[in-house]
Protein backbone atom coordinates (compact mmCIF):
# COMPACT_ATOMS: atom_id res chain seq x y z
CA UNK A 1 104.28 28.99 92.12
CA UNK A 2 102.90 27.88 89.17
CA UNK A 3 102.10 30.62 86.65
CA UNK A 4 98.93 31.23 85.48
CA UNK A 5 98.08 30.26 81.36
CA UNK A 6 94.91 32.35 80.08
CA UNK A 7 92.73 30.73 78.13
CA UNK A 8 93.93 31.56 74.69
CA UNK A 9 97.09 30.35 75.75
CA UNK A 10 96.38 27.24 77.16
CA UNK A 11 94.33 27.02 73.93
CA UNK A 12 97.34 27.81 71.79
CA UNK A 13 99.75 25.44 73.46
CA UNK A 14 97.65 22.26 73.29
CA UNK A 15 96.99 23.04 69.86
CA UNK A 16 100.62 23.30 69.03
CA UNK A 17 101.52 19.87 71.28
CA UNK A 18 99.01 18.08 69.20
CA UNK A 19 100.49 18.88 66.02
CA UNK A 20 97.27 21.01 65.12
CA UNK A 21 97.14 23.97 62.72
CA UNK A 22 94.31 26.77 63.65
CA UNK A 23 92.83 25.93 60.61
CA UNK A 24 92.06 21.77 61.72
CA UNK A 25 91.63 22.81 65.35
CA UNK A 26 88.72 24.92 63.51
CA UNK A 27 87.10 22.20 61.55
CA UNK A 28 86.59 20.54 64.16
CA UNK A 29 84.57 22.94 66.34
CA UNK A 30 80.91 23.02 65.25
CA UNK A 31 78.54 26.30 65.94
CA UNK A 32 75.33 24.62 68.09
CA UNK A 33 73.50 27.21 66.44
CA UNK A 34 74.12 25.87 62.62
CA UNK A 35 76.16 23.27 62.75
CA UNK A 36 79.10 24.98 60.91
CA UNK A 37 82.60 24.99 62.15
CA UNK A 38 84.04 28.33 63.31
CA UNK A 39 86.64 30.01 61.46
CA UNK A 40 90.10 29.95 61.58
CA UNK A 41 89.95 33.53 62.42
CA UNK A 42 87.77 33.53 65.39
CA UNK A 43 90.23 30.74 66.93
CA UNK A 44 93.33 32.88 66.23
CA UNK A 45 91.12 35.73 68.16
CA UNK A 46 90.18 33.22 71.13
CA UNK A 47 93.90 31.93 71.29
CA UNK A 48 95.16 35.63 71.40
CA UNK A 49 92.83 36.96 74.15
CA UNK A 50 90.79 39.32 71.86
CA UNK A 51 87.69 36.99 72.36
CA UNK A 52 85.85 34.51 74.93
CA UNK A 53 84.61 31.25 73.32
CA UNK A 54 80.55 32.60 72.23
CA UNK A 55 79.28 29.24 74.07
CA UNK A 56 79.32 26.64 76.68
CA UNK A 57 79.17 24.12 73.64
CA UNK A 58 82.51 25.86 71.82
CA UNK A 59 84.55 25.29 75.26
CA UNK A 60 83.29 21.71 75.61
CA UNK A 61 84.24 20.62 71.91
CA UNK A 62 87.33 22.49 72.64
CA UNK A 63 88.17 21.05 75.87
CA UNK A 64 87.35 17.32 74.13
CA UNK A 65 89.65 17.97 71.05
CA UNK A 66 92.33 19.47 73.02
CA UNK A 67 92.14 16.74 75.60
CA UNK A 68 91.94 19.37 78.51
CA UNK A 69 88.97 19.25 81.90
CA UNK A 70 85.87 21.68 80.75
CA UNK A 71 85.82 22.75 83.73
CA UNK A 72 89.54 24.56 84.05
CA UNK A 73 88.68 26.11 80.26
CA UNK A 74 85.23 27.28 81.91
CA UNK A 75 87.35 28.41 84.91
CA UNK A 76 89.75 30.19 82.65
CA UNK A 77 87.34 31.35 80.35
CA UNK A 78 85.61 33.56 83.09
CA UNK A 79 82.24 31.82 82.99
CA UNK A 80 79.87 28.94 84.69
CA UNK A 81 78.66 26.22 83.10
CA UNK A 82 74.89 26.59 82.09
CA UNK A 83 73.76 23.56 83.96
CA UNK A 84 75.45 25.26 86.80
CA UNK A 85 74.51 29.01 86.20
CA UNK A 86 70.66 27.23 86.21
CA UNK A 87 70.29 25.35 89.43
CA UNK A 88 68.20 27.61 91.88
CA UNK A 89 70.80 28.86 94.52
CA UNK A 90 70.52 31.31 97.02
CA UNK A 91 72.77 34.37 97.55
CA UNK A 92 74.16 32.70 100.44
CA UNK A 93 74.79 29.11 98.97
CA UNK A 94 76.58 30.99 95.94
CA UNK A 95 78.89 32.83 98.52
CA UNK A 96 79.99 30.37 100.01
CA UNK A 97 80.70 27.83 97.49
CA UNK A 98 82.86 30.98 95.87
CA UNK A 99 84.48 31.22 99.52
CA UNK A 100 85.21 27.48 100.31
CA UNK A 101 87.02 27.89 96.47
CA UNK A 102 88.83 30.97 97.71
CA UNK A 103 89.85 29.42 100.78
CA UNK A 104 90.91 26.13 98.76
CA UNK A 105 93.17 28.16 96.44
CA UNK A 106 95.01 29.71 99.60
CA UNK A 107 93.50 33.00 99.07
């Protein structure tokens, strides 16, 4: 069984294989909000656990420097994309599609 990486982590190792310090890894992750790159510090709290990325837009530029699918840092970050989180779904359509993924993971 393959064991399970949380997202700092996963974070942390890719970092490391690319030959990144925090402090580039940081640079290069812009704020949607200003257009400033986060600091070094709030990466070293993301790749130690203590925080979640603050936006869909922070684990996309992450996932794209890192070279890593959105979607498993979404996954491992605990959170739905926003274009997903917006589509109008029912109760039921929202179960299931949580149960098929359930069933898929041999759960």
């Amino acid at each position: 069984m393959v064991s399970a990486l949380t997202l700092g982590e996963l974070i942390s190792r890719r970092r490391k294989e690319l030959g990144l310090s925090q402090k580039e890894l940081a640079v290069q992750i812009r704020r949607e909000e200003d257009d400033k790159s986060i600091s070094p510090q709030y990466l070293n709290d993301i790749e130690h656990d203590r925080r979640t990325p603050s936006s869909d837009n922070i684990i996309r530029q992450l996932a794209k420097v890192l070279d890593v699918e959105p979607d498993y840092l979404f996954y491992l970050a605990g959170t739905i994309p926003a274009e997903y989180r917006k589509l109008p779904r029912s109760q039921d359509e929202v179960v299931g599609v949580l149960s098929a993924f359930r069933k898929s993971a041999g759960r």
